[in-house]
C-alpha atoms as a PDB file:
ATOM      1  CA  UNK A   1     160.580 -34.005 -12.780  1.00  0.00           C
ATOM      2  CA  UNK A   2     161.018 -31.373 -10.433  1.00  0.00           C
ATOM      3  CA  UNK A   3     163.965 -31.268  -7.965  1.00  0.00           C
ATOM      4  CA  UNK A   4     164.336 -31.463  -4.562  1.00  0.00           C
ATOM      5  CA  UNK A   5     165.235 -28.055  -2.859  1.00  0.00           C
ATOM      6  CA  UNK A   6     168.290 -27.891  -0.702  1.00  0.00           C
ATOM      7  CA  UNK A   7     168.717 -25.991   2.496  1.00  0.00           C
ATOM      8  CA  UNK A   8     171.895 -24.029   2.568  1.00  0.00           C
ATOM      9  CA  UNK A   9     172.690 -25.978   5.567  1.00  0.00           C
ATOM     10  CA  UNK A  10     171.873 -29.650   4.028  1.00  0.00           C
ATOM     11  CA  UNK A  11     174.724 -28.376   1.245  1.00  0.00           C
ATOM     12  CA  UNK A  12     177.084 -27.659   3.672  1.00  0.00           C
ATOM     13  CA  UNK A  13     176.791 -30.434   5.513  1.00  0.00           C
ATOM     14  CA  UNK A  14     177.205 -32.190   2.370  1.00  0.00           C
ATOM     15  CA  UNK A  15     180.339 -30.125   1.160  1.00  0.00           C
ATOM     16  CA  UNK A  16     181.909 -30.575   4.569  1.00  0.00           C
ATOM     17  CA  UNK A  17     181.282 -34.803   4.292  1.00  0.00           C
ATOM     18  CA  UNK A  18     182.774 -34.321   0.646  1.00  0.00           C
ATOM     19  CA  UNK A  19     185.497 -32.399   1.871  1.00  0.00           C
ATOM     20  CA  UNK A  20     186.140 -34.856   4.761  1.00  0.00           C
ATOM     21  CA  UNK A  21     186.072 -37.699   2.385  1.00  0.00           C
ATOM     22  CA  UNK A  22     188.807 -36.199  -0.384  1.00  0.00           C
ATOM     23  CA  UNK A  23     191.176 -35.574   2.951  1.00  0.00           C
ATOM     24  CA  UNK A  24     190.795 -39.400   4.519  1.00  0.00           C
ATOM     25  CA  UNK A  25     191.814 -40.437   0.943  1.00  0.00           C
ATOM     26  CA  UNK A  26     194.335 -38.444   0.188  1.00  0.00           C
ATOM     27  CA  UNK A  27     195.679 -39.082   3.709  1.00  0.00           C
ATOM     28  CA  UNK A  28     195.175 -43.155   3.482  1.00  0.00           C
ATOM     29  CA  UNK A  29     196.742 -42.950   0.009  1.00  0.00           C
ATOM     30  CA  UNK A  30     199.834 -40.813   0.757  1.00  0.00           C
ATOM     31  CA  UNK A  31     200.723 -43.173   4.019  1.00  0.00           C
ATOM     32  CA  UNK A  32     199.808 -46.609   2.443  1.00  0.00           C
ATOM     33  CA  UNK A  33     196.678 -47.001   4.808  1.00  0.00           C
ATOM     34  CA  UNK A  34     194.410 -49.234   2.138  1.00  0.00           C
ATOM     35  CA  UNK A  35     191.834 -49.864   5.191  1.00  0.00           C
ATOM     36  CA  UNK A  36     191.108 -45.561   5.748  1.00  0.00           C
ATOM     37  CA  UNK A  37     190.528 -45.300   1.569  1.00  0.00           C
ATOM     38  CA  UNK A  38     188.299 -48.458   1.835  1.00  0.00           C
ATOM     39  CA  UNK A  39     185.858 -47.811   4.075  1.00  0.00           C
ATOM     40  CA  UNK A  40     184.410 -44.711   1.769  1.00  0.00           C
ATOM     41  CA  UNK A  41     183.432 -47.719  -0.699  1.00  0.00           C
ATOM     42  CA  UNK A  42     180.601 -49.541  -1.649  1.00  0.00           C
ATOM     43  CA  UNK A  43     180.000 -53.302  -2.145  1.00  0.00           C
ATOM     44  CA  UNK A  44     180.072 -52.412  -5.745  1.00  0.00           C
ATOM     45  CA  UNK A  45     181.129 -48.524  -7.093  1.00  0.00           C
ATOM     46  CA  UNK A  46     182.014 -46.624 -10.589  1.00  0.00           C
ATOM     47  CA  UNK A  47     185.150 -45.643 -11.704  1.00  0.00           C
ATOM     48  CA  UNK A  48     185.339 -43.819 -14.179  1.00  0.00           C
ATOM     49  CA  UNK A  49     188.518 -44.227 -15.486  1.00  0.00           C
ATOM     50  CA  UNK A  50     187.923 -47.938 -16.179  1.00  0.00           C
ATOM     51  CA  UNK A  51     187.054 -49.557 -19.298  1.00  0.00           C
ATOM     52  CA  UNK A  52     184.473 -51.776 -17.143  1.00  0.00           C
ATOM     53  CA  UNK A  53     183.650 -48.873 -14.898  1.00  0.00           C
ATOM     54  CA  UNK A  54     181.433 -51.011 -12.332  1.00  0.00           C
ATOM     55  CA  UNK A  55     183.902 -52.862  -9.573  1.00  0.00           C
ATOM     56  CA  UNK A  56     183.579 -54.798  -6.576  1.00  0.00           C
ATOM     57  CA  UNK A  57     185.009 -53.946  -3.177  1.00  0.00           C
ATOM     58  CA  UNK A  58     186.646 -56.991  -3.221  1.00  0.00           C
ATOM     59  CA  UNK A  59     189.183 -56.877  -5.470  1.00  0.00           C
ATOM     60  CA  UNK A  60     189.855 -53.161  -4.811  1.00  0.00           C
ATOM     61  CA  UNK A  61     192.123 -53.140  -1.662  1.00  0.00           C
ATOM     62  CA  UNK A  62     195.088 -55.389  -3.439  1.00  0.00           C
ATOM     63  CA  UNK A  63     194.874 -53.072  -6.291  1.00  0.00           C
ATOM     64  CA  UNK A  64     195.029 -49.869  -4.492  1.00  0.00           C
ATOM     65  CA  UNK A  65     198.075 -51.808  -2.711  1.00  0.00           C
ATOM     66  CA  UNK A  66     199.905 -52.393  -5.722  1.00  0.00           C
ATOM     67  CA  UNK A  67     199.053 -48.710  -6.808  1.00  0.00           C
ATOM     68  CA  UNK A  68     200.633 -47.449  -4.166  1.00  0.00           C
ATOM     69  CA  UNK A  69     203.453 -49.512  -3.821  1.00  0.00           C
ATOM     70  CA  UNK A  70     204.602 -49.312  -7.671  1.00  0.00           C
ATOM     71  CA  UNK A  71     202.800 -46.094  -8.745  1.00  0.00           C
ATOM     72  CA  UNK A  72     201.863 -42.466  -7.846  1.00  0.00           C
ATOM     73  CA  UNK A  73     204.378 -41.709  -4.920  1.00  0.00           C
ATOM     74  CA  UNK A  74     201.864 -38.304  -3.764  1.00  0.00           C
ATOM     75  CA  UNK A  75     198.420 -37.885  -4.360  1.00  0.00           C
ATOM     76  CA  UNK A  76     197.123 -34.472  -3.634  1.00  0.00           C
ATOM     77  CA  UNK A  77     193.787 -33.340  -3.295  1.00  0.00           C
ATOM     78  CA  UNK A  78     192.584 -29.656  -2.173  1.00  0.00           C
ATOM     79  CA  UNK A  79     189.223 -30.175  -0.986  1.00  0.00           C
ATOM     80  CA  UNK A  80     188.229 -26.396  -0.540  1.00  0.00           C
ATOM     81  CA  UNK A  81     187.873 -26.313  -4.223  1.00  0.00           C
ATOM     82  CA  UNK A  82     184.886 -28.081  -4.234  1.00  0.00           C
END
């Protein structure tokens, strides 16, 4: 299988969306904003860090709530070291 070549500018266009995307969540988590975090997801999406890795959008926004409201008090992310 051979693999698509990238231009250097389709990769940084890509970094920069990545890069965009770890700041909007890192901002929506550290101010409580469930709505700016959700709208990177998918109807369904992998987490990794799950047992059952494959969730629903659904159920995610009253989870990331409750995350934020009895969890993590920060979350940082530093997108440039992508």
């Amino acid at each position: 299988m051979e693999h698509a070549e990238l231009s250097p500018h389709t990769e940084s266009d890509d970094v920069a969306k990545l890069r965009h995307m770890a700041s909007e969540f890192t901002e929506g988590f550290n101010t409580g904003d469930v709505d700016r975090i959700m709208r990177f997801y998918g109807n369904t999406y992998v987490d990794i860090n799950l047992r059952n890795p494959v969730q629903s959008w659904h159920g995610t926004p009253a989870i990331l709530r409750q995350v934020i409201r009895d969890g993590v008090s920060v979350y940082r992310c530093n997108p440039t070291k992508f």
